[in-house]
C-alpha atoms as a PDB file:
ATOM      1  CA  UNK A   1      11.952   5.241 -18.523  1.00  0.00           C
ATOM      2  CA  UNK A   2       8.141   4.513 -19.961  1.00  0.00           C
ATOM      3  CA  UNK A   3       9.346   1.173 -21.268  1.00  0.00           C
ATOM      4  CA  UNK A   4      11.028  -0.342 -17.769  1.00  0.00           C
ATOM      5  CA  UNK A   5       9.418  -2.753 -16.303  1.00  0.00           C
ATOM      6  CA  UNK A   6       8.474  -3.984 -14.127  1.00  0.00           C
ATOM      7  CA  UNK A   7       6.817  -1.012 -13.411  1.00  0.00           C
ATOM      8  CA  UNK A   8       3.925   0.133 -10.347  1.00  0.00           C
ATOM      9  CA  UNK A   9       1.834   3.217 -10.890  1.00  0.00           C
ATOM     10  CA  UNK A  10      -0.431   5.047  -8.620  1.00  0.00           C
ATOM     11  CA  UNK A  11      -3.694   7.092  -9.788  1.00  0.00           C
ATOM     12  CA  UNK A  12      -6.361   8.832  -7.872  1.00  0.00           C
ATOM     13  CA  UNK A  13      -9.977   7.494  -9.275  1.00  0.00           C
ATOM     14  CA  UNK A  14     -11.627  10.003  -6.915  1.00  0.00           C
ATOM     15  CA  UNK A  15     -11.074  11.882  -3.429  1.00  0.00           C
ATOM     16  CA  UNK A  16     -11.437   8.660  -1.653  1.00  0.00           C
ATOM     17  CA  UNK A  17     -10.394   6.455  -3.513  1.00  0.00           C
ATOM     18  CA  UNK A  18      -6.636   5.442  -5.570  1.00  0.00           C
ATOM     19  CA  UNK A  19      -6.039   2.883  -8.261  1.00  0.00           C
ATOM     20  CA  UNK A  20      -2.563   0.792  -7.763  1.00  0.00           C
ATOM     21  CA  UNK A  21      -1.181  -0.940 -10.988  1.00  0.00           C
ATOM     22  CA  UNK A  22       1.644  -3.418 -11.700  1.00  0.00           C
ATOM     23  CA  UNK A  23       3.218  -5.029 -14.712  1.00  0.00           C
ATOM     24  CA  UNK A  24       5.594  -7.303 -15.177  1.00  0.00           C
ATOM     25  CA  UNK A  25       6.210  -6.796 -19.056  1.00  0.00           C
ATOM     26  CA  UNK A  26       5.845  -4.159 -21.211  1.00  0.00           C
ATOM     27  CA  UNK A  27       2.982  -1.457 -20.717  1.00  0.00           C
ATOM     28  CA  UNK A  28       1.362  -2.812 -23.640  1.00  0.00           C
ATOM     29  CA  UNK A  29       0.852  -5.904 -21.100  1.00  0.00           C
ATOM     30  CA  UNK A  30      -2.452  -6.130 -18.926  1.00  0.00           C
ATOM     31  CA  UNK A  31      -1.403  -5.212 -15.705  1.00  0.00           C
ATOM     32  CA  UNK A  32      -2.771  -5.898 -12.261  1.00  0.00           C
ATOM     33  CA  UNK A  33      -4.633  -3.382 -10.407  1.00  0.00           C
ATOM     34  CA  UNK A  34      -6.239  -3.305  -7.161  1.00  0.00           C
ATOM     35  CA  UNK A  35      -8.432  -0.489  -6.380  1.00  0.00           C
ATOM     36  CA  UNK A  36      -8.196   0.646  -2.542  1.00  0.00           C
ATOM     37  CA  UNK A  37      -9.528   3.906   0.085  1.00  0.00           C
ATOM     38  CA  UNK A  38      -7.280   6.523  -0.045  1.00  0.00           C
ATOM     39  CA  UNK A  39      -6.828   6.239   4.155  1.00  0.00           C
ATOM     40  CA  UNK A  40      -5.891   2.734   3.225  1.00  0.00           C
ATOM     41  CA  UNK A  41      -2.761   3.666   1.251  1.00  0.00           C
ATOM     42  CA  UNK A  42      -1.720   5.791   3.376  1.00  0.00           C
ATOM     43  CA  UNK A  43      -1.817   3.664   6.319  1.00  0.00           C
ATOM     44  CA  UNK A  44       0.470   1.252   4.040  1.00  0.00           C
ATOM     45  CA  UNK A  45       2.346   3.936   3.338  1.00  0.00           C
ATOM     46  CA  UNK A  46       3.498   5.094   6.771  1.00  0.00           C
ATOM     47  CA  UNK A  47       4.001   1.827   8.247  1.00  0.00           C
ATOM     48  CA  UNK A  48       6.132   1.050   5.206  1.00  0.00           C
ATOM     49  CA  UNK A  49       8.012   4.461   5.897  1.00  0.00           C
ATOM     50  CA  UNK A  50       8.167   3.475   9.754  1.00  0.00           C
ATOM     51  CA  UNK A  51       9.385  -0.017   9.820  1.00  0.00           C
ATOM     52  CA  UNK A  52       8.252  -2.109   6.906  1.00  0.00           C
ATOM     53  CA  UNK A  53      10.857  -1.528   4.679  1.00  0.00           C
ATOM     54  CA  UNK A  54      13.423  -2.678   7.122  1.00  0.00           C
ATOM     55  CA  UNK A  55      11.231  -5.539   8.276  1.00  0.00           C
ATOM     56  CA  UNK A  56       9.987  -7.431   4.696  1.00  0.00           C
ATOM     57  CA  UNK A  57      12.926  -9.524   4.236  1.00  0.00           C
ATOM     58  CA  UNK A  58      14.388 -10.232   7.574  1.00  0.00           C
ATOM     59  CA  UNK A  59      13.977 -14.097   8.658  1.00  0.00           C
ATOM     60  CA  UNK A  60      11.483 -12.013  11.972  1.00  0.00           C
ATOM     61  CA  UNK A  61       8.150 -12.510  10.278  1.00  0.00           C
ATOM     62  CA  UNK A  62       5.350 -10.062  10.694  1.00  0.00           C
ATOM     63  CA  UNK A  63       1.880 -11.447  11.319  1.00  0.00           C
ATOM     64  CA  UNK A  64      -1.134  -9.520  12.004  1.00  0.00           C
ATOM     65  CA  UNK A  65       0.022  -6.556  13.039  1.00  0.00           C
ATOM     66  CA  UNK A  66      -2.235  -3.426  13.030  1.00  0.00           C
ATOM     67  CA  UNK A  67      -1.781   0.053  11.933  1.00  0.00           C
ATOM     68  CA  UNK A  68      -4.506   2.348  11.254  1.00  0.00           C
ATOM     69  CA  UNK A  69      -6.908   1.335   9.186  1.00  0.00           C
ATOM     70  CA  UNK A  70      -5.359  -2.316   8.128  1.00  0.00           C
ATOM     71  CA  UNK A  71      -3.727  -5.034   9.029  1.00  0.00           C
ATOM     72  CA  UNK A  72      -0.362  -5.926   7.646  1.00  0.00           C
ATOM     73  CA  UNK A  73      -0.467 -10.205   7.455  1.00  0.00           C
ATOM     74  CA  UNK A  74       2.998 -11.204   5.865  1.00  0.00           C
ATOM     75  CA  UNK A  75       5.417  -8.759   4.472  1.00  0.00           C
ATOM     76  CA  UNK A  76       8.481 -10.623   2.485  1.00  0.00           C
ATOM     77  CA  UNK A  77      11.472  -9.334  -0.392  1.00  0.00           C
ATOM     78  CA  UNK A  78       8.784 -10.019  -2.541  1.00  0.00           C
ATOM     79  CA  UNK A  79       5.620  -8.449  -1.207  1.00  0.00           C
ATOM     80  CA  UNK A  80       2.997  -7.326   1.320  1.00  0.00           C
ATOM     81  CA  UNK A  81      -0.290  -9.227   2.214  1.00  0.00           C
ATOM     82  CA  UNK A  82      -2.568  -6.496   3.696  1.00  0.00           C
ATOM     83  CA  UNK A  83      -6.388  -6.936   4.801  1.00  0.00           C
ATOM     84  CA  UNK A  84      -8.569  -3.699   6.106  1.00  0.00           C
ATOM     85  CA  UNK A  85     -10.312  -3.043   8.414  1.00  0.00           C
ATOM     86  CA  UNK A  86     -14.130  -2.322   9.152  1.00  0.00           C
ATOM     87  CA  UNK A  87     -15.296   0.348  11.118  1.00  0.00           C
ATOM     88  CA  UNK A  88     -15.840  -1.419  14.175  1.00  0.00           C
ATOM     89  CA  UNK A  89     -11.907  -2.690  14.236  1.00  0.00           C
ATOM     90  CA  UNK A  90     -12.625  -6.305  12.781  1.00  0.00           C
ATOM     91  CA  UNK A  91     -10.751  -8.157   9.783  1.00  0.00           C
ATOM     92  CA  UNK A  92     -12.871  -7.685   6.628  1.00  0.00           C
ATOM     93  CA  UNK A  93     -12.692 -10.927   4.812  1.00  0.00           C
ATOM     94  CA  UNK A  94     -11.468  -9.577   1.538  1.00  0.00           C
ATOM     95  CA  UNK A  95      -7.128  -8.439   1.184  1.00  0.00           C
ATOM     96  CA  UNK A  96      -4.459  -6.925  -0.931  1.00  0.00           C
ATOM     97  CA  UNK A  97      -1.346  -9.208  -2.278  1.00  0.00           C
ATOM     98  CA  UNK A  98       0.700  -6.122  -3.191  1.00  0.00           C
ATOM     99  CA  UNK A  99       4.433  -6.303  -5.014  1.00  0.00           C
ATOM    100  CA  UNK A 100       6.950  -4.686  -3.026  1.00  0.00           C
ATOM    101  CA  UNK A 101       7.721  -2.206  -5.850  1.00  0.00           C
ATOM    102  CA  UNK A 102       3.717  -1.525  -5.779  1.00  0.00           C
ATOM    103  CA  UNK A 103       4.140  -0.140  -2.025  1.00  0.00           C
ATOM    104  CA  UNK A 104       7.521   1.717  -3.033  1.00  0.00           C
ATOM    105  CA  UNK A 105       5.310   3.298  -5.371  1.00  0.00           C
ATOM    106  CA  UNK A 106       2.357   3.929  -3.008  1.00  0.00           C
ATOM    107  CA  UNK A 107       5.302   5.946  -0.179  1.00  0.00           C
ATOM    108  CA  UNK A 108       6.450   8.173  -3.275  1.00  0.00           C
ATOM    109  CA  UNK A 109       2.662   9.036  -4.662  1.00  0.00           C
ATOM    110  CA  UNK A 110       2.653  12.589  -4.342  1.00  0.00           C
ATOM    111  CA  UNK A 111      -1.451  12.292  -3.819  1.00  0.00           C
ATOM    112  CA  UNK A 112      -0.812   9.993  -0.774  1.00  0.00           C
ATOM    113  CA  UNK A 113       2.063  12.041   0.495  1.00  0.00           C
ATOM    114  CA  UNK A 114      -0.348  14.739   1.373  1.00  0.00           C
ATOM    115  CA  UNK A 115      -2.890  12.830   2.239  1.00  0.00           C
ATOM    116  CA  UNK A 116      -0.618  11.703   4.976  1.00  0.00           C
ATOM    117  CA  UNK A 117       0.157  14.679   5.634  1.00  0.00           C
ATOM    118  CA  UNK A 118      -3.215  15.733   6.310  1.00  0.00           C
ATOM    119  CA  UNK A 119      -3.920  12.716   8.902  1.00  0.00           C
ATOM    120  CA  UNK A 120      -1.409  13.592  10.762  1.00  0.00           C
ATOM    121  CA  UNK A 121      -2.376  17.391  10.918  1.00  0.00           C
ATOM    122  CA  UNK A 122      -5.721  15.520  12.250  1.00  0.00           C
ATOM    123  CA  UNK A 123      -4.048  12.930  14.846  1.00  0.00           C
ATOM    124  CA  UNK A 124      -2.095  16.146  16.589  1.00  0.00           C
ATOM    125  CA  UNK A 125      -5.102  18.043  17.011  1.00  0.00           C
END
């Protein structure tokens, strides 16, 4: 299993913050990496969960559309373009061009799993 590829890992780098990787070739390989917050991900994560996966690769495309703390801007087979948000709701200028298998990843990251667990302890309170 170490030697599939392409392969996506997940790590935390601190308590706010988690490191997503992607390859294409061996491990050996430099791989891609995008470093994002922690409520980030798991803002990707849930709308993935929700209706992402069954919407990235329908011919409906998805444009702008908010959820949390980001905005998802195109979703395909392929990928997901993402941009954040700053604290007073606008567009910050800077994105993520994730792999699909990246955000797979991301919804089965035990870390993020209870961080989303935890936000939505907070959102029912």
């Amino acid at each position: 299993m170490m030697d599939e590829f392409p392969y996506a890992e997940i790590h935390p780098v601190d308590e706010y913050t988690v490191e997503l990787r992607y390859a294409e070739g061996p491990r050996r390989v430099p791989y891609r990496a995008w470093k994002m917050p922690v409520q980030e991900a798991a803002d990707l994560a849930e709308w993935w969960t929700r209706e992402g996966v069954r919407s990235c690769g329908s011919h409906t495309p998805i444009r702008n559309h908010r959820v949390g703390t980001i905005v998802v801007s195109m979703c395909s087979s392929t990928g997901v373009i993402v941009r954040s948000l700053d604290k007073y709701g606008n567009l910050k200028p800077t994105g993520y061009d994730l792999p699909r298998l990246v955000v797979e990843q991301l919804v089965a990251s035990t870390f993020i799993a209870a961080r989303r667990g935890q936000s939505e302890g907070q959102r029912h309170d």
